[in-house]
N, C-alpha and C. Protein backbone atom coordinates (compact mmCIF):
# COMPACT_ATOMS: atom_id res chain seq x y z
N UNK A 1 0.05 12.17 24.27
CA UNK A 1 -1.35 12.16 24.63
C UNK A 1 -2.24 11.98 23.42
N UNK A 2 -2.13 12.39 22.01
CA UNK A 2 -2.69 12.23 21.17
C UNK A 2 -2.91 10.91 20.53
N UNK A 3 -2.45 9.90 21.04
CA UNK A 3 -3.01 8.73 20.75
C UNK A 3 -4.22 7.97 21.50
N UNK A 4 -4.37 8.72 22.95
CA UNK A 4 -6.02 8.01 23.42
C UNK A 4 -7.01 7.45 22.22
N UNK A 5 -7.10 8.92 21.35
CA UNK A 5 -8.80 8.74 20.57
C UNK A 5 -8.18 7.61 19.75
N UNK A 6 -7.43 7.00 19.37
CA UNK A 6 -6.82 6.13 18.48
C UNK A 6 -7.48 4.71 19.09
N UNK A 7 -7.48 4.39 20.08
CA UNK A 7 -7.79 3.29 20.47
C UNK A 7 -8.63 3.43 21.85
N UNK A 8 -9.37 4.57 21.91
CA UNK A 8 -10.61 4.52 23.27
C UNK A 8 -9.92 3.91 24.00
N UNK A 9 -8.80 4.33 24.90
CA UNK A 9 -8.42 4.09 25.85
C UNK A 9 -8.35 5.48 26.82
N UNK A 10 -8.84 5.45 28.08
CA UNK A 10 -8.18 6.40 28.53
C UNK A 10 -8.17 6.24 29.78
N UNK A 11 -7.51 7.14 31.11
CA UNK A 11 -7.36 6.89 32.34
C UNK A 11 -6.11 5.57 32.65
N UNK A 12 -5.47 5.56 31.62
CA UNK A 12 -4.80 4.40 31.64
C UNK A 12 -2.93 4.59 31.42
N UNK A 13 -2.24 4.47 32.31
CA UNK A 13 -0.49 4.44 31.57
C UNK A 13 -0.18 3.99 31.17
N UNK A 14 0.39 4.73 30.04
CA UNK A 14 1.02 3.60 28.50
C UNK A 14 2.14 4.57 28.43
N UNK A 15 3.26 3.22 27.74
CA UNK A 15 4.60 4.18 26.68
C UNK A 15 4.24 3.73 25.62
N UNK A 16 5.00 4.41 24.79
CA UNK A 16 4.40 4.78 23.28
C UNK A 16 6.09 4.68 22.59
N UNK A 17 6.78 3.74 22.44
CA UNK A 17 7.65 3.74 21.81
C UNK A 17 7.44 4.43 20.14
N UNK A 18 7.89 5.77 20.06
CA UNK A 18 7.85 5.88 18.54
C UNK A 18 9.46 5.70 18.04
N UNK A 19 8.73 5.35 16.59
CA UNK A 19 9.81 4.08 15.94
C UNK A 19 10.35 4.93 14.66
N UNK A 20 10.73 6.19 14.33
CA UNK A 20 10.83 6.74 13.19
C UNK A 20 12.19 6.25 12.26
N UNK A 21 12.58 7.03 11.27
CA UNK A 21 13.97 6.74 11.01
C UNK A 21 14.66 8.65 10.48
N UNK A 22 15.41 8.45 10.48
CA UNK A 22 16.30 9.99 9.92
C UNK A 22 17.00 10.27 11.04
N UNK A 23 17.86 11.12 10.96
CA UNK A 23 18.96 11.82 11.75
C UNK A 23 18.30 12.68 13.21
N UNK A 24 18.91 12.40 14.34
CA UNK A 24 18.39 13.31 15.48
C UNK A 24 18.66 14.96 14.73
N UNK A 25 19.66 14.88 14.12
CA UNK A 25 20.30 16.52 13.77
C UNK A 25 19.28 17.03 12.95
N UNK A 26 18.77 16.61 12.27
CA UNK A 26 17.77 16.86 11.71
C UNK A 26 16.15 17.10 11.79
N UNK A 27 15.90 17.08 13.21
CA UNK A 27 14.37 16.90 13.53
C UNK A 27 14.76 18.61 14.50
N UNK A 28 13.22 18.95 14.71
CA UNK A 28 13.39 20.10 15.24
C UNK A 28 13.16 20.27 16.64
N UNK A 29 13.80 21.45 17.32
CA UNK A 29 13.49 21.41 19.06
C UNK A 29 12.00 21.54 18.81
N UNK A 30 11.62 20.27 19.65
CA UNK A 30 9.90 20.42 20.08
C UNK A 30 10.26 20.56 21.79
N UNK A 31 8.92 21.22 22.13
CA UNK A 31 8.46 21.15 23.36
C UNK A 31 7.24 20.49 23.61
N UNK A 32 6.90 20.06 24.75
CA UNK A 32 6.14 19.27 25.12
C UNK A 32 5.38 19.02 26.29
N UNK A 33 3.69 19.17 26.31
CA UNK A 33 3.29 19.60 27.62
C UNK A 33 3.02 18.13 28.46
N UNK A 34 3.36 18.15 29.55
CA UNK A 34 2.91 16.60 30.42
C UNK A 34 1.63 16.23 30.44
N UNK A 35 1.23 15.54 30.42
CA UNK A 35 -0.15 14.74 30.29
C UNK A 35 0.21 13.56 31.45
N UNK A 36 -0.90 14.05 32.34
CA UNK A 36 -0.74 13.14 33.81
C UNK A 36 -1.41 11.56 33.04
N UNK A 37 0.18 10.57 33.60
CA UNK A 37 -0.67 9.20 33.69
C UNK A 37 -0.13 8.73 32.47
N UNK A 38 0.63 9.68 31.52
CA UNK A 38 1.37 9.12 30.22
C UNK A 38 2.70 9.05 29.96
N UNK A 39 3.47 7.79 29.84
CA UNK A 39 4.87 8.57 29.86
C UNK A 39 5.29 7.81 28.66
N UNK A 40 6.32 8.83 27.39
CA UNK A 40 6.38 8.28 26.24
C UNK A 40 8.05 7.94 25.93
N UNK A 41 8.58 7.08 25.08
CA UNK A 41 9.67 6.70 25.39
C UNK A 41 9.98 6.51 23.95
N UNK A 42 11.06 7.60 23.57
CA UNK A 42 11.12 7.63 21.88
C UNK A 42 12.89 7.28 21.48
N UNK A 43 13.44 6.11 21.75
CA UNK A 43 14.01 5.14 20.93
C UNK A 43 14.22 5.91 19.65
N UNK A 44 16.06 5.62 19.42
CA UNK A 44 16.51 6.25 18.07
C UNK A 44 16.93 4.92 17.43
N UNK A 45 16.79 4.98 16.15
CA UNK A 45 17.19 4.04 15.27
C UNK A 45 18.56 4.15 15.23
N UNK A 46 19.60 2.80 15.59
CA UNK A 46 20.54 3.16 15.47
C UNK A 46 21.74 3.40 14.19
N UNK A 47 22.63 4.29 14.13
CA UNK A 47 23.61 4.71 12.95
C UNK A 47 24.56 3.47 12.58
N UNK A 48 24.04 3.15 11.23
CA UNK A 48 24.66 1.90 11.03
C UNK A 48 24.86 1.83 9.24
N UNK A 49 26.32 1.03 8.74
CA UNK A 49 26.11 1.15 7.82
C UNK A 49 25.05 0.85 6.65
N UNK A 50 24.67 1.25 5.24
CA UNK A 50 23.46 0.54 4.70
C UNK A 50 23.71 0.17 3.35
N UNK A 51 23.79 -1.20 3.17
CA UNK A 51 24.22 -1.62 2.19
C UNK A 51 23.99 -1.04 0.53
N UNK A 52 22.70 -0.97 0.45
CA UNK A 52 22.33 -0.70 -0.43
C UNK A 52 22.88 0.85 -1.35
N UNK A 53 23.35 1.64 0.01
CA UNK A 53 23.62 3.02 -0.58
C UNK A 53 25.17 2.62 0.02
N UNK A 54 25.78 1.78 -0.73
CA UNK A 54 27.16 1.71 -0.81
C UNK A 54 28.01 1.38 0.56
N UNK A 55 27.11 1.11 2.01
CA UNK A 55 27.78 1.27 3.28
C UNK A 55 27.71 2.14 3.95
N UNK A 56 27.13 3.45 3.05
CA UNK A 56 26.95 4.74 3.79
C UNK A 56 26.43 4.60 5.08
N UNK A 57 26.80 5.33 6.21
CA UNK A 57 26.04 5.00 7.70
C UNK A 57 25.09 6.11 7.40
N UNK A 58 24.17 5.37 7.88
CA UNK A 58 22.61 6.70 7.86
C UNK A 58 21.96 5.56 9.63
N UNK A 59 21.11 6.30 9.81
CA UNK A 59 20.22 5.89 10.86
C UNK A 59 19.00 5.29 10.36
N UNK A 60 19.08 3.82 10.42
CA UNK A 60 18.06 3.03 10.33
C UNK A 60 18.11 1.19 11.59
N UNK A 61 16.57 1.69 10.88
CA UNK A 61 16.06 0.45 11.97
C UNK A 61 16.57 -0.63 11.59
N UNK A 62 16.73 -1.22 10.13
CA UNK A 62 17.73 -2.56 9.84
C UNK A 62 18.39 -2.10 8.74
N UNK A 63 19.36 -2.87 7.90
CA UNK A 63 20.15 -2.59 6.76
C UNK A 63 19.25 -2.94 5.54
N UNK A 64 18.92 -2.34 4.95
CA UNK A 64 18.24 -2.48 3.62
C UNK A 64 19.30 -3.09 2.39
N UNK A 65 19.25 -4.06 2.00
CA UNK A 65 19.90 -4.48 0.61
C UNK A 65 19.92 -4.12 -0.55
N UNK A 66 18.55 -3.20 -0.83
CA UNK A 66 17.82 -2.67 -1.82
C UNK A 66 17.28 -1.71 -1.90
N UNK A 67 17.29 -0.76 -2.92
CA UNK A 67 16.46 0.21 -2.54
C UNK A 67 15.21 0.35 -4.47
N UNK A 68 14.27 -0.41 -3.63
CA UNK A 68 13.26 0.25 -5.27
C UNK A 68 12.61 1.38 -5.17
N UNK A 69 12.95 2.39 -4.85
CA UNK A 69 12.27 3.97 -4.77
C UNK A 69 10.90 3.56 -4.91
N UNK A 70 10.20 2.66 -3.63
CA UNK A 70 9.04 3.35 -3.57
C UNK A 70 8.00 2.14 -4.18
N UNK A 71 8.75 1.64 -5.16
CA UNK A 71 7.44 0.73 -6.63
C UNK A 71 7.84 -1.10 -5.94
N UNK A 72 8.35 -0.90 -4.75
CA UNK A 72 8.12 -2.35 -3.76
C UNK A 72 8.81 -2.23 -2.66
N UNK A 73 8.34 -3.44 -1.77
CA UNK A 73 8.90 -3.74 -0.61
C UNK A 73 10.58 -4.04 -1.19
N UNK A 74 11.48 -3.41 0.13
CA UNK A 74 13.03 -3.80 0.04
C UNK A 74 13.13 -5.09 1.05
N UNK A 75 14.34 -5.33 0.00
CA UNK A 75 14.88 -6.20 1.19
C UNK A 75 15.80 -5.88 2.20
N UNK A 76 16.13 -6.62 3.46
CA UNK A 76 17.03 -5.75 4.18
C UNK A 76 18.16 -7.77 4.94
N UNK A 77 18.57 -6.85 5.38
CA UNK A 77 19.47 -8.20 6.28
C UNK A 77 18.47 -8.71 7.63
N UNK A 78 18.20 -9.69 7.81
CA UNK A 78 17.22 -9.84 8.94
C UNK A 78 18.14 -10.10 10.15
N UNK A 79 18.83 -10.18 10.13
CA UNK A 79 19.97 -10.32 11.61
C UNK A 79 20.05 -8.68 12.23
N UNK A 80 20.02 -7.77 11.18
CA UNK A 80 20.05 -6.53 11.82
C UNK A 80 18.81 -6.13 12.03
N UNK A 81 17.28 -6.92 11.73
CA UNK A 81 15.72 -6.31 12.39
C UNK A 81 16.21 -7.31 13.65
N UNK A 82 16.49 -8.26 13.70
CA UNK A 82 16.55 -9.30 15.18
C UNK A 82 17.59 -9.02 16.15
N UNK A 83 18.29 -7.97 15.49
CA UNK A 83 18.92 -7.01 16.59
C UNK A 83 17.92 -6.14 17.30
N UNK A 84 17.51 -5.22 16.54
CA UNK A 84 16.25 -4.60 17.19
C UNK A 84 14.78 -5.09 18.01
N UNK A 85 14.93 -5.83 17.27
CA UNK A 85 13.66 -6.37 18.11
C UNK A 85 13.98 -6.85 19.12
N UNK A 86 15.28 -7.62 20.00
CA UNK A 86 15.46 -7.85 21.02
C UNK A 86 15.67 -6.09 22.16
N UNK A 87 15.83 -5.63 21.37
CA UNK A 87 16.25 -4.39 21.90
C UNK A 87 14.73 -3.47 22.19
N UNK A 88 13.93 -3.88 21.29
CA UNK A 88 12.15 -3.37 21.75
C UNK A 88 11.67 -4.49 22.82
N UNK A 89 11.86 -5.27 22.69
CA UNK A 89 11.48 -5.98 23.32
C UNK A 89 11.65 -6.16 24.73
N UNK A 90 12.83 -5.61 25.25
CA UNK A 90 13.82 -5.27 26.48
C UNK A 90 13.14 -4.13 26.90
N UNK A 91 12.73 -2.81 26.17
CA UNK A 91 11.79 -1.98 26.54
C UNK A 91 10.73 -2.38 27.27
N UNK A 92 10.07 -3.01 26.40
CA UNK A 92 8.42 -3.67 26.29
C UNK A 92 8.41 -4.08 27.90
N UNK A 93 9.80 -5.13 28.00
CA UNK A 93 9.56 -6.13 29.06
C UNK A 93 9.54 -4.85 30.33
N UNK A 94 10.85 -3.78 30.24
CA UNK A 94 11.15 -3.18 31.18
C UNK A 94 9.56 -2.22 31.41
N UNK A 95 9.08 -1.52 30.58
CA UNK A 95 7.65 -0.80 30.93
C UNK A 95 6.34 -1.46 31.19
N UNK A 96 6.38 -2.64 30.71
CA UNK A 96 5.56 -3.40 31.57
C UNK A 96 5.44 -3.43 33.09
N UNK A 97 6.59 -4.16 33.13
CA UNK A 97 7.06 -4.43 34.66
C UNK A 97 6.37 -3.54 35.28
N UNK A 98 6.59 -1.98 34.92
CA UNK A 98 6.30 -0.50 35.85
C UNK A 98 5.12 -0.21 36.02
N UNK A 99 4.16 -0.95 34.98
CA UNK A 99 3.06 -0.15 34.62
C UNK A 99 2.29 -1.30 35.10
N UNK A 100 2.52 -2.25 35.52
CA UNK A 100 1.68 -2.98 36.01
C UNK A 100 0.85 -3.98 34.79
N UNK A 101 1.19 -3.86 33.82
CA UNK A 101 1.07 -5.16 32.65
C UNK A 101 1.23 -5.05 31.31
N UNK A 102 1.15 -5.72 30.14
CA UNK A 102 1.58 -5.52 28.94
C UNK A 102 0.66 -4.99 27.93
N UNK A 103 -0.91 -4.91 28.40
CA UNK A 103 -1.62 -4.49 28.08
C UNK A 103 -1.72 -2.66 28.51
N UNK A 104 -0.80 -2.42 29.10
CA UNK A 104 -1.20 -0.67 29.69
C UNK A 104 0.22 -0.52 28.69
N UNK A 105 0.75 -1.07 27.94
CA UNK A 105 2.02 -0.47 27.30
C UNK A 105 1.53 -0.27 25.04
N UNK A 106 1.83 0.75 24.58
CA UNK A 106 1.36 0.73 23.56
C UNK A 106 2.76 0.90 22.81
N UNK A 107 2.46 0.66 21.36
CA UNK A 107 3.82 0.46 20.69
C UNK A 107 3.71 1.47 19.36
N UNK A 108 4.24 1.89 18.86
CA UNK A 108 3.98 3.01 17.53
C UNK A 108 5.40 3.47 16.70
N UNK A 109 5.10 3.37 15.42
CA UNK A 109 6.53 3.63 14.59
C UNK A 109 5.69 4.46 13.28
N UNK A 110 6.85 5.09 12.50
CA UNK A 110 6.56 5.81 11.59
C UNK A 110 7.64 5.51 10.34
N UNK A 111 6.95 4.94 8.76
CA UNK A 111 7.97 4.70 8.03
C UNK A 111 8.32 3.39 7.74
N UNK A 112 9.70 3.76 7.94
CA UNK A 112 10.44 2.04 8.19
C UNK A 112 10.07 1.85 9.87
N UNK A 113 10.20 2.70 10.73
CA UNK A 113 9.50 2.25 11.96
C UNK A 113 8.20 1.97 12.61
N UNK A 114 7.41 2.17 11.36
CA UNK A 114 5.90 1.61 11.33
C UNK A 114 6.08 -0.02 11.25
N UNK A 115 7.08 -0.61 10.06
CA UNK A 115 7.26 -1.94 10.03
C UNK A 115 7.80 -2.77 10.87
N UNK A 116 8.76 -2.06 11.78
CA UNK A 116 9.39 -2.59 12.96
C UNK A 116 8.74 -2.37 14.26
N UNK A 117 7.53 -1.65 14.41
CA UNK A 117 6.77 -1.68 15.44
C UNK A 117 6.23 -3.05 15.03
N UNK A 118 4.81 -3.26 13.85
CA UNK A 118 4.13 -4.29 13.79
C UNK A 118 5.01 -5.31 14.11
N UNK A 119 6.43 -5.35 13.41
CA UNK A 119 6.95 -6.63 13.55
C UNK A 119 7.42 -7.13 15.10
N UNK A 120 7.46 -6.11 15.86
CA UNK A 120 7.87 -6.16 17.23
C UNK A 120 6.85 -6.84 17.81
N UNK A 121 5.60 -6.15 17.88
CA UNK A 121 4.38 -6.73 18.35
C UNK A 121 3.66 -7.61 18.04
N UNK A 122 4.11 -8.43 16.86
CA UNK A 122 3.39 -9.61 16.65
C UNK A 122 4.69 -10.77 16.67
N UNK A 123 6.16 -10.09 17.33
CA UNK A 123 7.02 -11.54 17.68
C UNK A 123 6.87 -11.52 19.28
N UNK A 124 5.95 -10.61 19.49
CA UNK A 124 6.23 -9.99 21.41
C UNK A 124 5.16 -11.45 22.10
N UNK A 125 5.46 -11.60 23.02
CA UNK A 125 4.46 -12.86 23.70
C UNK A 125 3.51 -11.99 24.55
N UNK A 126 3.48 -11.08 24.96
CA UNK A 126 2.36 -10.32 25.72
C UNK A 126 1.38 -9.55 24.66
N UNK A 127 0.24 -9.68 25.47
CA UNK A 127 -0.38 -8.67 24.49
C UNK A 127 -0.54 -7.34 24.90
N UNK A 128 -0.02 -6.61 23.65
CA UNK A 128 0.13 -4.51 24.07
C UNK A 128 -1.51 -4.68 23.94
N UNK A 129 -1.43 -3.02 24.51
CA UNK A 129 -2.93 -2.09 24.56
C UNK A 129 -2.66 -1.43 23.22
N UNK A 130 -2.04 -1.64 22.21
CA UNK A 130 -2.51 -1.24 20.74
C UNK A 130 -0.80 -1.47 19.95
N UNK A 131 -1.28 -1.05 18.89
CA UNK A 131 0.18 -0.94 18.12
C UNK A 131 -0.51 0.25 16.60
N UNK A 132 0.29 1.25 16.59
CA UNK A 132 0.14 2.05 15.73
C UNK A 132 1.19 2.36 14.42
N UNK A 133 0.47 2.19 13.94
CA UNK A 133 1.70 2.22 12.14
C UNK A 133 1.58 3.35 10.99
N UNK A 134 2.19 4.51 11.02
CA UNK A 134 1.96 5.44 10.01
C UNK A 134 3.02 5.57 8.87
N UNK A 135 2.37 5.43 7.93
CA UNK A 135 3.15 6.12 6.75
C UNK A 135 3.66 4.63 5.91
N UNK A 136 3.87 3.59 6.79
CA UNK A 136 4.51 2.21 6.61
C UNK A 136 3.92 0.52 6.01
N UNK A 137 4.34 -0.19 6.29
CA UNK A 137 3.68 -1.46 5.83
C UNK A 137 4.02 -2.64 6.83
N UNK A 138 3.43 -3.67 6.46
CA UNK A 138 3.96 -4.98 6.99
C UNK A 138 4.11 -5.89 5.99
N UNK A 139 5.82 -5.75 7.08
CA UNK A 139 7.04 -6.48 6.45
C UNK A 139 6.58 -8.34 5.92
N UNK A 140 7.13 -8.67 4.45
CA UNK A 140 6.41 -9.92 4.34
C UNK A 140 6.56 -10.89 5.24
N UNK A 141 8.12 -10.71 6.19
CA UNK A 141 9.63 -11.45 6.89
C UNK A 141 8.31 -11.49 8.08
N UNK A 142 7.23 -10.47 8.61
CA UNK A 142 6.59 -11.10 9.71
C UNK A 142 5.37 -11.75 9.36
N UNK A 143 5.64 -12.46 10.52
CA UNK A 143 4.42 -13.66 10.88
C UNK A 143 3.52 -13.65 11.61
N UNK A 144 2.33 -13.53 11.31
CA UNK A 144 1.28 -12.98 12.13
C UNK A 144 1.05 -14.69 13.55
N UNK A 145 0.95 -13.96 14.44
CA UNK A 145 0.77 -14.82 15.68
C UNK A 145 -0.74 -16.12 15.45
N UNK A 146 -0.22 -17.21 15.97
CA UNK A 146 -1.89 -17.91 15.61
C UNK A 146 -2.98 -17.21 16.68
N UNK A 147 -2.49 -17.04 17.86
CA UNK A 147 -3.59 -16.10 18.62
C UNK A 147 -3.60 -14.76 18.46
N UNK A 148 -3.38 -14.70 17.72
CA UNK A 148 -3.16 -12.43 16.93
C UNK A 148 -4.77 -12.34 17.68
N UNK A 149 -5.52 -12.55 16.60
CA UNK A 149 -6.84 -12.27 16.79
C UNK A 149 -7.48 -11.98 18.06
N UNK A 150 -7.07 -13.14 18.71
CA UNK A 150 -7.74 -13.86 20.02
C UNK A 150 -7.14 -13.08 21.19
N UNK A 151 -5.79 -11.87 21.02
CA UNK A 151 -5.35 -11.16 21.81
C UNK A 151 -6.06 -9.77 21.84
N UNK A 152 -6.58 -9.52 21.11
CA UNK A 152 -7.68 -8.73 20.93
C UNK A 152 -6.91 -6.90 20.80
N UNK A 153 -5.63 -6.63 20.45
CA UNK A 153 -4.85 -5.57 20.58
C UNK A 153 -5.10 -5.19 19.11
N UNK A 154 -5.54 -3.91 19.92
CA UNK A 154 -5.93 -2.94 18.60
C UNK A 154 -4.71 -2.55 17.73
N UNK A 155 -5.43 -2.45 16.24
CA UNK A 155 -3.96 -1.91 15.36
C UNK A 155 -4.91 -1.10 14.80
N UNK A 156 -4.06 0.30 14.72
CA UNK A 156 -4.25 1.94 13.71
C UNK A 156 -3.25 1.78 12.58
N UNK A 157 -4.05 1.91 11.82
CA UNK A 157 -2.83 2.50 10.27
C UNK A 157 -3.20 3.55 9.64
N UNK A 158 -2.59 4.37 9.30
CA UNK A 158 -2.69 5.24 8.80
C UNK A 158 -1.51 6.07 7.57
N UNK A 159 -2.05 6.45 6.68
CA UNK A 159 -1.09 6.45 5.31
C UNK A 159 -1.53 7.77 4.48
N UNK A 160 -0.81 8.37 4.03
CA UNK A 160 -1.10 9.45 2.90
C UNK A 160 -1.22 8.91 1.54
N UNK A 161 -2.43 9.14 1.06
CA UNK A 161 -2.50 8.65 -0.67
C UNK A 161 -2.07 9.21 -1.91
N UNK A 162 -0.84 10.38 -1.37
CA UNK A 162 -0.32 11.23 -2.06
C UNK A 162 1.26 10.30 -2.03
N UNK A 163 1.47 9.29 -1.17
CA UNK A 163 2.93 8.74 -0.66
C UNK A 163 3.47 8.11 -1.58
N UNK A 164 4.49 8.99 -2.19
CA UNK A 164 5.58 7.90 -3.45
C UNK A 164 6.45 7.22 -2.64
N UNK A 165 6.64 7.63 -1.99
CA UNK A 165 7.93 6.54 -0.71
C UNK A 165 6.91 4.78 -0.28
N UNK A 166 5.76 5.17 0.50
CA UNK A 166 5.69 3.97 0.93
C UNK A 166 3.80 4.11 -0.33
N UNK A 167 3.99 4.01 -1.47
CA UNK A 167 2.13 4.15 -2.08
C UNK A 167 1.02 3.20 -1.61
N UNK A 168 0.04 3.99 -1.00
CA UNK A 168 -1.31 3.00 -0.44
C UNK A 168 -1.48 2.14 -1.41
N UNK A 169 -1.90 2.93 -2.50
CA UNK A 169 -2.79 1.57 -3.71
C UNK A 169 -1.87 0.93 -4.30
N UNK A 170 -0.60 1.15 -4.54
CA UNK A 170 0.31 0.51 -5.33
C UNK A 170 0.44 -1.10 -4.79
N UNK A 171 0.76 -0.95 -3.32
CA UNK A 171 1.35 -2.27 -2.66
C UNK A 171 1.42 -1.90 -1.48
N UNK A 172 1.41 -0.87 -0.92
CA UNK A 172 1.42 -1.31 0.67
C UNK A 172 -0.02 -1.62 1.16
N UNK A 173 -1.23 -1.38 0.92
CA UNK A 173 -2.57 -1.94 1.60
C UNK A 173 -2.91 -3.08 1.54
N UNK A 174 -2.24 -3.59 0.00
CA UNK A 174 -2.08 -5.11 0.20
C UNK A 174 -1.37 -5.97 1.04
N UNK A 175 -0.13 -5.07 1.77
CA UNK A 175 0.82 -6.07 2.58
C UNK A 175 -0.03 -6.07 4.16
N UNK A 176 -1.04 -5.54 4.39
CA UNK A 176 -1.77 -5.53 5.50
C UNK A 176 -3.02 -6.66 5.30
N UNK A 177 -3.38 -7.17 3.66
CA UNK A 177 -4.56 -8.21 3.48
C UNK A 177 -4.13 -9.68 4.89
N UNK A 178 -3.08 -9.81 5.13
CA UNK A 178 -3.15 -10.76 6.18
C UNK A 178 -3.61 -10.50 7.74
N UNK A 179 -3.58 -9.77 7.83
CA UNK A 179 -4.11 -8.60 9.12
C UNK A 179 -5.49 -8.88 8.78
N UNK A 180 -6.61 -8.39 7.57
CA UNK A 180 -7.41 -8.34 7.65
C UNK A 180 -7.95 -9.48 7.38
N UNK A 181 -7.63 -10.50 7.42
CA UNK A 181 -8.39 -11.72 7.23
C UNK A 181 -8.20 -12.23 8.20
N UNK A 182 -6.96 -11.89 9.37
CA UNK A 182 -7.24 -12.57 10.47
C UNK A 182 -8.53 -12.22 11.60
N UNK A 183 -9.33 -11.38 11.54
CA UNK A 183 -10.33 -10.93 11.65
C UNK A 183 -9.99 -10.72 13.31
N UNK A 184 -8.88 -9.62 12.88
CA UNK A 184 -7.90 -8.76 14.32
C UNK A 184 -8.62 -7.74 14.47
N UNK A 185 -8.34 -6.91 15.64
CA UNK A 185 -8.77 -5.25 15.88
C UNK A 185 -8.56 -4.31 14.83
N UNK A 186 -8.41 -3.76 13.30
CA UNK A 186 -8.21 -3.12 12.68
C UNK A 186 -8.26 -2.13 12.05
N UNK A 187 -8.05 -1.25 12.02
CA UNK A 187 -9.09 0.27 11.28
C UNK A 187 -7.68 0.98 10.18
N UNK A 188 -8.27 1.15 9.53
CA UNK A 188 -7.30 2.08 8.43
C UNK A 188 -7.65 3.21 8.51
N UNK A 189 -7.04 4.03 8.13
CA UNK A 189 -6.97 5.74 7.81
C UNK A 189 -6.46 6.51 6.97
N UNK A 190 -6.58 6.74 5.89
CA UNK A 190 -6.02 7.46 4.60
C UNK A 190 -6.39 8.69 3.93
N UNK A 191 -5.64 9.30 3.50
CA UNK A 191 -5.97 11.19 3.55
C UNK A 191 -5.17 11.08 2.31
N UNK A 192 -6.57 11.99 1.75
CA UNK A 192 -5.61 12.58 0.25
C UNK A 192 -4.99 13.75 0.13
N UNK A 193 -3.58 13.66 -0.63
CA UNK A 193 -3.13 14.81 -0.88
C UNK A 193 -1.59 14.87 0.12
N UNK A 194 -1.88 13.76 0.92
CA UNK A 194 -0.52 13.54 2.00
C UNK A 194 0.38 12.59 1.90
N UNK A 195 1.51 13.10 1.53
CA UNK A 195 3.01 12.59 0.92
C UNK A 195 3.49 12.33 2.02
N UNK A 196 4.79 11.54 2.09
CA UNK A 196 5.78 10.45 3.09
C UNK A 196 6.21 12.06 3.57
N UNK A 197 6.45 11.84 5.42
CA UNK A 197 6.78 12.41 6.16
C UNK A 197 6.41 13.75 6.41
N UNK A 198 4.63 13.84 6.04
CA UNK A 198 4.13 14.80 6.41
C UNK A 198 3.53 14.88 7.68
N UNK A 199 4.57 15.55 8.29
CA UNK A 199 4.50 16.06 10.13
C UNK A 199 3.30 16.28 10.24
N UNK A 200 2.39 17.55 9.76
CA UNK A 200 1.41 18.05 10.15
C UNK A 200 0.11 17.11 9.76
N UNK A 201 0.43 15.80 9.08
CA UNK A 201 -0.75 15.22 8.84
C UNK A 201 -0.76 14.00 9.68
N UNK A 202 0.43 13.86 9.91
CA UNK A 202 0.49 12.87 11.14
C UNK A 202 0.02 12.83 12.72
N UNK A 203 0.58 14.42 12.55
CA UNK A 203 -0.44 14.74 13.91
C UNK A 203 -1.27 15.24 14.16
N UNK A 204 -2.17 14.94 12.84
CA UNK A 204 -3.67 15.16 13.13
C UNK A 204 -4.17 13.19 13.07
N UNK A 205 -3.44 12.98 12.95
CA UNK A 205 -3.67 11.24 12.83
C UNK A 205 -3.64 10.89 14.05
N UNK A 206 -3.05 10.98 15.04
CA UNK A 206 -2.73 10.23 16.06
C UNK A 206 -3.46 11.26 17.55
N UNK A 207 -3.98 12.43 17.23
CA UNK A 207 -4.54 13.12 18.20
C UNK A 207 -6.14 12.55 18.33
């Protein structure tokens, strides 16, 4: 429910694919109250090996080749994001269908799943009722749509300026300058003092 004020939508059914990355074993029992008219659909990144840290299997959204702690974009294998994205996309198509169009369906990731949301929603042919990106960037590998603009789907970003994992000023606000020149739905959001995978600042972001 805390994403309405994000994009002045309301009275409206949406799923909210969130897109995170890390271990299920690792996140904590939440509970969760129903909110009539919303139903949210939270997709695990699947356990796969990752090149970069030797093959180790960890849970991520694609295989990373590289890892520069933070001081740039990695590279990853793109056959394993075009795995996923057929696999969001199969969502997308299936909650549409339910909800009666592609515009009542919203899309949202955190991280590396901030980059694989945008990238989902700007290879998707419908246009969502928003797409939300925290903590993350956009990937150079996507291509912004020639009718991006003209679809009129709102995008939220939002980032901690404390973040050594993904840094606002370093390079990730720049990987969004194509976004903003396409003169799309856009708003940024940035808080000082908030480092990569701070829970409690995230969900004051998205409420």
């Amino acid at each position: 429910a805390g994403y309405l004020p994000c994009f002045n939508y309301f009275r409206k059914e949406y799923v909210v694919p969130i897109l995170g990355e890390g271990s299920e074993e690792e996140e904590p029992e939440c509970s969760y109250v129903p909110y009539r008219g919303l139903k949210v659909i939270l997709p695990s990144a699947p356990i796969r090996p990752v090149s970069c840290y030797g093959g180790k299997q960890s849970r991520s959204w694609y295989d990373y080749t590289t890892d520069h702690n933070g001081e740039q974009e990695d590279e990853f294998a793109l056959d394993t994001l075009e795995e996923v994205v057929a696999r969001i996309h199969g969502i997308l198509d299936q909650e549409a269908s339910l909800v009666g169009g592609h515009e009542r369906v919203f899309l949202g990731g955190a991280s590396q799943g901030a980059a694989v949301a945008l990238h989902c929603a700007m290879t998707y042919p419908g246009r969502l009722g928003g797409v939300l990106a925290t903590q993350g960037h956009l990937l150079t590998h996507t291509q912004l749509p020639a009718d991006w603009a003209e679809r009129g789907t709102p995008v939220r970003v939002f980032g901690g300026l404390a973040d050594s994992t993904m840094p606002w000023e370093t390079w990730v606000s720049d990987t969004y300058d194509r976004l903003r020149q396409s003169g799309c739905d856009l708003d940024f959001f940035t808080e000082e003092g908030v480092d990569h995978g701070d829970d409690e600042a995230e969900g004051r972001w998205v409420r």
